[in-house]
N, C-alpha and C. Protein backbone atom coordinates (compact mmCIF):
# COMPACT_ATOMS: atom_id res chain seq x y z
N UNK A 1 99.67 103.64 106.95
CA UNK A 1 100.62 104.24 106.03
C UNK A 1 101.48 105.24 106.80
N UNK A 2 103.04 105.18 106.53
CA UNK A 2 103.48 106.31 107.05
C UNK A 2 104.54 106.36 106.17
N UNK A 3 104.50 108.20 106.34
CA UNK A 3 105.64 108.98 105.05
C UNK A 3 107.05 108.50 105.54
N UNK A 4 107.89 108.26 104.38
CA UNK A 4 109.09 107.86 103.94
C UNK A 4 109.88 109.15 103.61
N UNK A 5 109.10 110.12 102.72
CA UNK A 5 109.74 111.23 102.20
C UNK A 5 108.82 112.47 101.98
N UNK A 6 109.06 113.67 102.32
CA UNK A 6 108.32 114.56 101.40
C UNK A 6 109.61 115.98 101.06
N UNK A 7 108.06 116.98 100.55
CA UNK A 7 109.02 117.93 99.76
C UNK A 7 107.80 118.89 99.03
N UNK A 8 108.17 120.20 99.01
CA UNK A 8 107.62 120.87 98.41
C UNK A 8 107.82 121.23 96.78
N UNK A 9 108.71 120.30 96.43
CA UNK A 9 108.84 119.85 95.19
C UNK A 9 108.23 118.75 94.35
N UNK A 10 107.60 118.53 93.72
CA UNK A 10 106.29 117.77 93.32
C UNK A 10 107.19 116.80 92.60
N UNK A 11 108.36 116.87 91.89
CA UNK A 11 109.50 116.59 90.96
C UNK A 11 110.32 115.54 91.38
N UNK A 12 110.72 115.44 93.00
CA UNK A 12 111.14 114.79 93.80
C UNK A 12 110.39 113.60 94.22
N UNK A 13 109.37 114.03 94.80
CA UNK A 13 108.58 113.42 95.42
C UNK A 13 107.99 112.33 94.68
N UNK A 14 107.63 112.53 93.04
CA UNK A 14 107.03 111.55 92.24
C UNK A 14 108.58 110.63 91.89
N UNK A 15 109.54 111.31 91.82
CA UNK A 15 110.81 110.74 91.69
C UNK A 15 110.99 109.58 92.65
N UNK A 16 111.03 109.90 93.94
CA UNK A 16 111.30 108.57 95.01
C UNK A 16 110.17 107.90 94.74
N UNK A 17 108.70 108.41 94.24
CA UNK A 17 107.87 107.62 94.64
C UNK A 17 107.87 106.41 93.53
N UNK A 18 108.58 106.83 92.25
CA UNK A 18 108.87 106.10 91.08
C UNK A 18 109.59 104.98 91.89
N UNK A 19 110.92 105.32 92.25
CA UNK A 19 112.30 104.58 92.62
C UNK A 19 111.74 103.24 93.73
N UNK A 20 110.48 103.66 94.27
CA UNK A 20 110.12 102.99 95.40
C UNK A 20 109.41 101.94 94.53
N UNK A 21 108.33 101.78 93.86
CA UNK A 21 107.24 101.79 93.33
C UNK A 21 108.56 100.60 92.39
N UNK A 22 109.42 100.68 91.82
CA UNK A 22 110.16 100.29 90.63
C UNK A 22 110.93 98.95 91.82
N UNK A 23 111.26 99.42 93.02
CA UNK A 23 111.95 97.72 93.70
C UNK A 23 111.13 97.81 94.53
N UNK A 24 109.62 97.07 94.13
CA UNK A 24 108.85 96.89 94.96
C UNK A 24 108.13 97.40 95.77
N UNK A 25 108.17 98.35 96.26
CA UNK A 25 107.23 98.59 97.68
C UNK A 25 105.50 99.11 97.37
N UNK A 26 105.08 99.82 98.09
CA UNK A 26 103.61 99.92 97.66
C UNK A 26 103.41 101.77 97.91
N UNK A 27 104.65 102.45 97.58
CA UNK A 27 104.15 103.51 97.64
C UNK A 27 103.38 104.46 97.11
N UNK A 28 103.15 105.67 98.25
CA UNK A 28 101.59 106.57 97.78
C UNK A 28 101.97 107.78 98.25
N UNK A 29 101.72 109.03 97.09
CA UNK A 29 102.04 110.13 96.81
C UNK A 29 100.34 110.79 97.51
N UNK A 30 100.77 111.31 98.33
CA UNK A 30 99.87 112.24 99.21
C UNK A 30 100.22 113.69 99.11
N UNK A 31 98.98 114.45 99.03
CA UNK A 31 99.02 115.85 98.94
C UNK A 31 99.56 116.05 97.36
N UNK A 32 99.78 115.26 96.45
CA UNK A 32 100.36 116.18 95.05
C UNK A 32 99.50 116.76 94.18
N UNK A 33 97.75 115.67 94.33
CA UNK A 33 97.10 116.57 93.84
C UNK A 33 96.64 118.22 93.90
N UNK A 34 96.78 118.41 95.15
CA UNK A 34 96.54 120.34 95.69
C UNK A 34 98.31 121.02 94.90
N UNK A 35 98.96 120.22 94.41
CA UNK A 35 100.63 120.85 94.44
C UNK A 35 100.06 121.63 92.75
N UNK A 36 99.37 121.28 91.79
CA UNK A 36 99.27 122.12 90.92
C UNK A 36 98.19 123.01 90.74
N UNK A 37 97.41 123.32 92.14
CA UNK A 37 96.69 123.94 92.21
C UNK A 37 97.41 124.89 92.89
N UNK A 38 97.57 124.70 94.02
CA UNK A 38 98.46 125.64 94.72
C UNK A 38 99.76 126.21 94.12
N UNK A 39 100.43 126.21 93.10
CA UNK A 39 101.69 126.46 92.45
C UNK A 39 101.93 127.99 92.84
N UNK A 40 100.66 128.64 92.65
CA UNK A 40 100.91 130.24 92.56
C UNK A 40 100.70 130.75 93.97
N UNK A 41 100.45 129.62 94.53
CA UNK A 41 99.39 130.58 96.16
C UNK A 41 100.67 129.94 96.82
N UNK A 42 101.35 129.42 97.36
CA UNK A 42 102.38 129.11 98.09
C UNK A 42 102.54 127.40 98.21
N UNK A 43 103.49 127.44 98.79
CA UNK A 43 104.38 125.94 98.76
C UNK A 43 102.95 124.97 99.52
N UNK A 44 103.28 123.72 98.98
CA UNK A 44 102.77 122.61 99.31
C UNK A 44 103.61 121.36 99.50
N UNK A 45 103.17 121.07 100.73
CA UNK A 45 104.24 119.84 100.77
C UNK A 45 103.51 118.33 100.65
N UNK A 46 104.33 117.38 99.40
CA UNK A 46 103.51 116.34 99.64
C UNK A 46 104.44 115.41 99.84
N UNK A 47 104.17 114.02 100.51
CA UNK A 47 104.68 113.15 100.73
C UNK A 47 104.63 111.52 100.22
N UNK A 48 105.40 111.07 100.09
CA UNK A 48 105.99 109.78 99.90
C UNK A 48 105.48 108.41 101.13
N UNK A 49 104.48 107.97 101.15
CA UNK A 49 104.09 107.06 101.92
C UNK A 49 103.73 105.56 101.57
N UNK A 50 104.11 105.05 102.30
CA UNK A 50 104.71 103.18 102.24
C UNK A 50 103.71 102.44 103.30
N UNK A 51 103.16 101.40 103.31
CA UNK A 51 102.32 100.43 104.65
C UNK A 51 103.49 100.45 105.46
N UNK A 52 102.72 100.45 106.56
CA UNK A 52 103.91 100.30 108.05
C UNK A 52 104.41 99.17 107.84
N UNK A 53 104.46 97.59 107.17
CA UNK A 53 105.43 96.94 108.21
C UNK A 53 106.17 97.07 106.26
N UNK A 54 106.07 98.22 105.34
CA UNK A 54 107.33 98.34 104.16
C UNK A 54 108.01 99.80 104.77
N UNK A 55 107.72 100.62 106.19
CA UNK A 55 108.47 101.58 106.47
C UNK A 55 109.75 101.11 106.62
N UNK A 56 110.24 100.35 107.47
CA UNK A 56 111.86 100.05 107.97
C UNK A 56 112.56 100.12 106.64
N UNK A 57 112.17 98.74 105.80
CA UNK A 57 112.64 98.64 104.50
C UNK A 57 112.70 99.72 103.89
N UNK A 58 111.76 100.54 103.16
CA UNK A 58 111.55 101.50 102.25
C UNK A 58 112.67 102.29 102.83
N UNK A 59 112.74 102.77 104.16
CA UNK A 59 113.85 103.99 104.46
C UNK A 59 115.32 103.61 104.07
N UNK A 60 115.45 102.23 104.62
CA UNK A 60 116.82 101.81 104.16
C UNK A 60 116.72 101.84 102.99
N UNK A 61 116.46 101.18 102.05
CA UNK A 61 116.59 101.57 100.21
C UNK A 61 116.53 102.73 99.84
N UNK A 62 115.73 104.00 100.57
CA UNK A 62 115.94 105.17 100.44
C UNK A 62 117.28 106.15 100.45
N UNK A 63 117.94 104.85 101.79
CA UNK A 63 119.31 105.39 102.07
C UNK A 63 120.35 105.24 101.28
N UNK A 64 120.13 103.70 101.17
CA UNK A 64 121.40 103.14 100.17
C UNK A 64 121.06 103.99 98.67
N UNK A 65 119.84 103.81 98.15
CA UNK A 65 119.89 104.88 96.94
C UNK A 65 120.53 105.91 96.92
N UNK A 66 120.17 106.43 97.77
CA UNK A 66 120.81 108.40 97.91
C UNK A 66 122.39 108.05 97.36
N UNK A 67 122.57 107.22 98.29
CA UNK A 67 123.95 107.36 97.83
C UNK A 67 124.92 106.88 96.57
N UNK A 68 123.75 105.70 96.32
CA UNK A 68 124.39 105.48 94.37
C UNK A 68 124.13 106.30 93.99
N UNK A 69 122.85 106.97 93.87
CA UNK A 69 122.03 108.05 93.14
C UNK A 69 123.25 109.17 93.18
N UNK A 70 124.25 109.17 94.09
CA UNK A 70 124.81 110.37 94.13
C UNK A 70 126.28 110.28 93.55
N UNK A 71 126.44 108.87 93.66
CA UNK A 71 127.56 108.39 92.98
C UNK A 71 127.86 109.03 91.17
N UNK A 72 129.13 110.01 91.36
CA UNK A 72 129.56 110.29 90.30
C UNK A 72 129.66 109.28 88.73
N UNK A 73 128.48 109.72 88.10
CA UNK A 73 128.93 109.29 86.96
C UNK A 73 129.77 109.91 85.93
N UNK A 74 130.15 111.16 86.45
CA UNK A 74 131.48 111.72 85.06
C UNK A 74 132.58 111.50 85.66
N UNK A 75 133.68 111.64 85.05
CA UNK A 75 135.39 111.32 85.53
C UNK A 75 135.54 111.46 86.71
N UNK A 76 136.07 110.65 87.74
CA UNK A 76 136.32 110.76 88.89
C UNK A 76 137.72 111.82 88.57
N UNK A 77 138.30 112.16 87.79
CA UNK A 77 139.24 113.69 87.93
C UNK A 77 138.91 114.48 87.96
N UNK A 78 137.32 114.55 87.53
CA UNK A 78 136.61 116.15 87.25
C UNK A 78 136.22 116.24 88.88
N UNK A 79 135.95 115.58 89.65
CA UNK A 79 135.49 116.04 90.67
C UNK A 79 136.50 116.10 92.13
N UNK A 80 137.36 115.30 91.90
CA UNK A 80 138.60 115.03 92.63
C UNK A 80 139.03 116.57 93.11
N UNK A 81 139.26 116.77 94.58
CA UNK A 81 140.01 118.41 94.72
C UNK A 81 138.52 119.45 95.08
N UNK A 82 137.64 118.78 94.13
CA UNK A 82 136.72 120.05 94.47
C UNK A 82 135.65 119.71 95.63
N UNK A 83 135.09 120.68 95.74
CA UNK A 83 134.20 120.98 97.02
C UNK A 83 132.71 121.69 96.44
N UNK A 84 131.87 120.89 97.30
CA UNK A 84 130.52 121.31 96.87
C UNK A 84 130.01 122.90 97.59
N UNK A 85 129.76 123.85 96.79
CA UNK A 85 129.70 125.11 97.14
C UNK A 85 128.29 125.19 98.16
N UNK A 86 127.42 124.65 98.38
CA UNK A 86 126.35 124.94 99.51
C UNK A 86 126.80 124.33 100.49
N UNK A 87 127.53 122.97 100.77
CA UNK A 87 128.01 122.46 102.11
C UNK A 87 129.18 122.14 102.29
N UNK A 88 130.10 122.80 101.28
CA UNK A 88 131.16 122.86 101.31
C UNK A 88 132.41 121.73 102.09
N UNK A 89 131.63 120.11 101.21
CA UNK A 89 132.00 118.68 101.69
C UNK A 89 132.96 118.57 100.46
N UNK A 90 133.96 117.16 100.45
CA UNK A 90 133.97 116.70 99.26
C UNK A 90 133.09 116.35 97.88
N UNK A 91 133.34 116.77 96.84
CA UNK A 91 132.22 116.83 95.42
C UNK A 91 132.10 115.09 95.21
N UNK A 92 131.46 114.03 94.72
CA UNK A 92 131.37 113.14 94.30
C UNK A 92 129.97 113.18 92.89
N UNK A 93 129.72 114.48 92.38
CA UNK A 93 129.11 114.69 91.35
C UNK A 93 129.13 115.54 90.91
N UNK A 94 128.52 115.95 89.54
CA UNK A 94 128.33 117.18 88.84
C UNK A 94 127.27 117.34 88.48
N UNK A 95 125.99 118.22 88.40
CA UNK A 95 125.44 118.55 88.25
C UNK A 95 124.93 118.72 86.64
N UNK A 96 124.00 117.86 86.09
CA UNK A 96 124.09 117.47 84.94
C UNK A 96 123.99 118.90 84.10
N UNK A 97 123.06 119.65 84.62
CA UNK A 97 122.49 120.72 83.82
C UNK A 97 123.28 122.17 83.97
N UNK A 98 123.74 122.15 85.09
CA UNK A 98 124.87 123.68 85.24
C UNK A 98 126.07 123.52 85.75
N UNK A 99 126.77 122.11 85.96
CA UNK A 99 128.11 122.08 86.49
C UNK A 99 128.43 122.18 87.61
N UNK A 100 127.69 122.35 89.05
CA UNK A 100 128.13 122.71 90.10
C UNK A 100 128.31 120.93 90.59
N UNK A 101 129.10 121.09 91.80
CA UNK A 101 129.38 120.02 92.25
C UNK A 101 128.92 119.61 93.33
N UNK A 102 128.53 118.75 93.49
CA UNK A 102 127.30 117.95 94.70
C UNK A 102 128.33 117.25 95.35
N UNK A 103 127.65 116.66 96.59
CA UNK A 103 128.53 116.44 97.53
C UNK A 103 127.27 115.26 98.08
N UNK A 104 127.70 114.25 99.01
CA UNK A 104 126.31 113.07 99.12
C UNK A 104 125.39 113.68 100.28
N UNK A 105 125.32 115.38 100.94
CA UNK A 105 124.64 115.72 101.38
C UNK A 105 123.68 116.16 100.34
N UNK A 106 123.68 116.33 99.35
CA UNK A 106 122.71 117.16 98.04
C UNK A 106 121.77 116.66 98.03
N UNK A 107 121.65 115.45 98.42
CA UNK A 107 120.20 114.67 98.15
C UNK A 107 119.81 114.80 96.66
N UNK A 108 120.54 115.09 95.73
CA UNK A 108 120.13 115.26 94.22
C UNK A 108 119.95 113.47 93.93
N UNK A 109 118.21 113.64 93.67
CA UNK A 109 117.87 112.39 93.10
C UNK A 109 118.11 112.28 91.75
N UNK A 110 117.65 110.92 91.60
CA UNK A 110 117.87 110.36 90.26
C UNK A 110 119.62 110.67 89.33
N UNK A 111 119.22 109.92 87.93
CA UNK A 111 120.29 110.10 87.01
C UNK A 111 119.95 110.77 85.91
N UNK A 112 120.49 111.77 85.81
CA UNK A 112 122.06 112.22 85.81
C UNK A 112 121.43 113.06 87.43
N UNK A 113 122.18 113.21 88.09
CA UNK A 113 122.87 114.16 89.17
C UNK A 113 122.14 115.59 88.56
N UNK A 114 121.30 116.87 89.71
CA UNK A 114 120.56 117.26 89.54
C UNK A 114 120.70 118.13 90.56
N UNK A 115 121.08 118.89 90.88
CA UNK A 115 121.05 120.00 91.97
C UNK A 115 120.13 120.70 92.57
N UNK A 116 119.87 121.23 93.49
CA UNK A 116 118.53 121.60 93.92
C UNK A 116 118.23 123.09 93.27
N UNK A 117 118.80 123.93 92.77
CA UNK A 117 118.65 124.95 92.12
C UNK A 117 117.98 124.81 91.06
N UNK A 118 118.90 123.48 89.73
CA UNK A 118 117.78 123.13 88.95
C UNK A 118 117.00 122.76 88.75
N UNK A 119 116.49 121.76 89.87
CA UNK A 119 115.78 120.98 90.02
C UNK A 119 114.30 121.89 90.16
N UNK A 120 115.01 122.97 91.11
CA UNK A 120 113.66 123.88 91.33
C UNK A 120 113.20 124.35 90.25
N UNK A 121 114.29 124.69 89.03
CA UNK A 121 113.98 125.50 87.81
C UNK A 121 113.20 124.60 86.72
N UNK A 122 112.68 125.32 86.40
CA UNK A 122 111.46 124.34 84.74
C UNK A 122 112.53 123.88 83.70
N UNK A 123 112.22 123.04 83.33
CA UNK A 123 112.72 122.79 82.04
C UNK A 123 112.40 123.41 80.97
N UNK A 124 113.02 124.25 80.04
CA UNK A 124 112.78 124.72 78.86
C UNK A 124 112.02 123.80 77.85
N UNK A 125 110.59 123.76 77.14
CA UNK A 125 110.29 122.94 76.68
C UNK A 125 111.06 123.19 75.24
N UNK A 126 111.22 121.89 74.52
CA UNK A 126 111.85 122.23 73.16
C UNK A 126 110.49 122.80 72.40
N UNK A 127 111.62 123.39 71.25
CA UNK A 127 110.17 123.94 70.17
C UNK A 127 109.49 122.90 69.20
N UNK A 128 108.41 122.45 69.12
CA UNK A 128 107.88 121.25 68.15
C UNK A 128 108.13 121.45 66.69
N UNK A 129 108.51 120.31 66.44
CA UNK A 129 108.80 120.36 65.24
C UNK A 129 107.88 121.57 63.98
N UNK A 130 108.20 121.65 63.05
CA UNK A 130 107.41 122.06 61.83
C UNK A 130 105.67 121.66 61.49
N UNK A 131 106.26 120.04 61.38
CA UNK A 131 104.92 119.41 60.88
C UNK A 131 103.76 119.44 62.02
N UNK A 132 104.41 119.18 63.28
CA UNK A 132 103.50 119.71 64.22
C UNK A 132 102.57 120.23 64.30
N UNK A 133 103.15 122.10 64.51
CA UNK A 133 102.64 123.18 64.44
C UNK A 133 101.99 122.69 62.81
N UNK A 134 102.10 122.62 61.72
CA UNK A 134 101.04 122.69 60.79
C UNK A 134 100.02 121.98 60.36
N UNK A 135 100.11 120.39 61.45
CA UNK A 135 98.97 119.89 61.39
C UNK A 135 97.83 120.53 62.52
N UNK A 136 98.60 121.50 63.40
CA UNK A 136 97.73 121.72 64.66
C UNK A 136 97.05 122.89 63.91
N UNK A 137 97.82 123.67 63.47
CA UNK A 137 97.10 124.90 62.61
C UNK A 137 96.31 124.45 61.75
N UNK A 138 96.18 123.84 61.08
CA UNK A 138 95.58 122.86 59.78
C UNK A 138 94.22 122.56 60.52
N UNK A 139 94.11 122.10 61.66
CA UNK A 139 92.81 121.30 62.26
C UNK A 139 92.56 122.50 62.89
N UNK A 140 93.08 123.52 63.45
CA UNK A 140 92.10 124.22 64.18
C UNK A 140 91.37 125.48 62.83
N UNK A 141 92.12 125.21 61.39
CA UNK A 141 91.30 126.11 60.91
C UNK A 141 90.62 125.21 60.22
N UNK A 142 90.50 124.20 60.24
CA UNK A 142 89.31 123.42 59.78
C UNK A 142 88.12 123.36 60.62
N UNK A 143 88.28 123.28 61.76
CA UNK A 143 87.41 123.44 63.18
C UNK A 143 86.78 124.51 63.17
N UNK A 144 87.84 125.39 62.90
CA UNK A 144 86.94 126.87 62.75
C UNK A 144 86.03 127.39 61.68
N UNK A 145 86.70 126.55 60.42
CA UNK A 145 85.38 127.31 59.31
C UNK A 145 84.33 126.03 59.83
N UNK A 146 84.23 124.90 60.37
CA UNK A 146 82.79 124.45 60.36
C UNK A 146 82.40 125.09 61.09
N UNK A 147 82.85 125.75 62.05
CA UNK A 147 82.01 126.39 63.28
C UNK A 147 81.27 127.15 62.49
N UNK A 148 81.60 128.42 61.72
CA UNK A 148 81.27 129.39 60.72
C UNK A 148 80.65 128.60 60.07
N UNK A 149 80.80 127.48 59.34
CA UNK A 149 80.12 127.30 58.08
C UNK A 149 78.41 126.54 59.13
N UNK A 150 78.64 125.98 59.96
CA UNK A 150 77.51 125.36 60.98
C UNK A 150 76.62 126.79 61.24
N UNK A 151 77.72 127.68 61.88
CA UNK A 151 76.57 128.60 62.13
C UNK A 151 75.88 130.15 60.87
N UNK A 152 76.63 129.64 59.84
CA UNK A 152 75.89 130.54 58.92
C UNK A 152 74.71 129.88 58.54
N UNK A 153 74.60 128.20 58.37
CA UNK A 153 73.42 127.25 57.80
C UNK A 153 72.55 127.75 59.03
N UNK A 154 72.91 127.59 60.49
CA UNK A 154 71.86 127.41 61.23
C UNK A 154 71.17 129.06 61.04
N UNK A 155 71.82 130.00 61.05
CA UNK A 155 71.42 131.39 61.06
C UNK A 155 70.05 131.35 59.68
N UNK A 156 70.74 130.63 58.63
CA UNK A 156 69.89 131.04 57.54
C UNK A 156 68.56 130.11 57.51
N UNK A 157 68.81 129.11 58.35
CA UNK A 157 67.57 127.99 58.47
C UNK A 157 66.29 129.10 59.31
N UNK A 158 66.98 129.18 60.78
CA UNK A 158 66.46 130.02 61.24
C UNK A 158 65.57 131.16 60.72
N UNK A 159 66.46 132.52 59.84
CA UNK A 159 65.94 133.21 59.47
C UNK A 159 64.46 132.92 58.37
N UNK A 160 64.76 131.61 57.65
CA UNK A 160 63.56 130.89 56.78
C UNK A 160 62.38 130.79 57.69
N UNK A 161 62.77 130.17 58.46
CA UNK A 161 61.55 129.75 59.45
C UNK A 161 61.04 130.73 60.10
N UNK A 162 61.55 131.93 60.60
CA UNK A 162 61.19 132.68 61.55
C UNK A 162 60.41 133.88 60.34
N UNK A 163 60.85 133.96 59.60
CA UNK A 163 60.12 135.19 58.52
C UNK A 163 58.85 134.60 57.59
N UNK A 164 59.26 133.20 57.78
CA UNK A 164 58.03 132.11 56.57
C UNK A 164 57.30 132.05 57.78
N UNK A 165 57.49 132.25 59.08
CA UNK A 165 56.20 132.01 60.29
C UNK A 165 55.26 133.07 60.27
N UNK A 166 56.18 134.21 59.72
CA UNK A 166 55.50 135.33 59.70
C UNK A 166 54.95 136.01 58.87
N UNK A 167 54.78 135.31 57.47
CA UNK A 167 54.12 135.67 56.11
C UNK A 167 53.60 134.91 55.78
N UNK A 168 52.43 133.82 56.01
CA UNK A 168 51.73 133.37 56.17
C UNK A 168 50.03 134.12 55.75
């Protein structure tokens, strides 16, 4: 086996390893299990690995991707003129989530176009619906009075037995 790709981004890495995995090849995500253990203690890098005789291949599809992958899907006027502010190339994308403009050094995988700033950043989870939250509340206070109602029976079984052992 030898790595194709890595990254101390766990986000990426399952990303190519998808893209790989989806036209064929036999790739394997190394090191991601320690990546959510380690989150708080410092960076982890894991990698993207393919059988040696799918390395040649895998890199080239890696290549040619990057660059559809980077291929502007909003108006070619919106990006026309401008310049990507970290490598300051021609823009051929926008950045789905904050607008900045990528350039085909960005390496921003996947679709929509994805910048490395956001990419680093979490996604805001949405808030769950209503019914959600009140079936989850609903079962955990049902959960909870059996607990109570389990352990008041067992308390009072107990106390029968332990005081009827002793009045005898």
């Amino acid at each position: 086996m030898k790595p194709v790709f890595s990254s101390d981004m766990g986000i990426e890495v399952e990303q190519v390893a998808s893209m790989l995995r989806g036209a064929g090849f036999d790739a394997v995500v190394m090191g991601a299990q320690a990546q959510s253990v380690a989150l708080f203690s410092g960076m982890v890098v894991s990698q993207v690995q393919v059988p040696d005789e799918e390395f040649d291949d895998a890199l080239a599809f890696l290549e040619k991707s990057k660059i559809e992958l980077d291929a502007p899907e909003a108006d070619a006027s919106l990006v026309e003129g401008n310049v990507c502010p970290v490598h300051e190339k021609q823009a051929i994308a926008v950045c789905d989530r904050c607008g900045t403009f990528l350039c085909a050094d960005c390496g921003a995988l996947g679709k929509p176009p994805i910048c490395e700033q956001c990419m680093a950043r979490p996604v805001e989870a949405k808030p769950l619906p209503w019914w959600v939250r009140l079936t989850a509340q609903a079962w955990a206070t049902v959960w909870l009075a059996q607990l109570v109602v389990g352990f008041l029976i067992g308390a009072a079984l107990w106390a029968a037995w332990f005081f009827g052992f002793f009045h005898r």
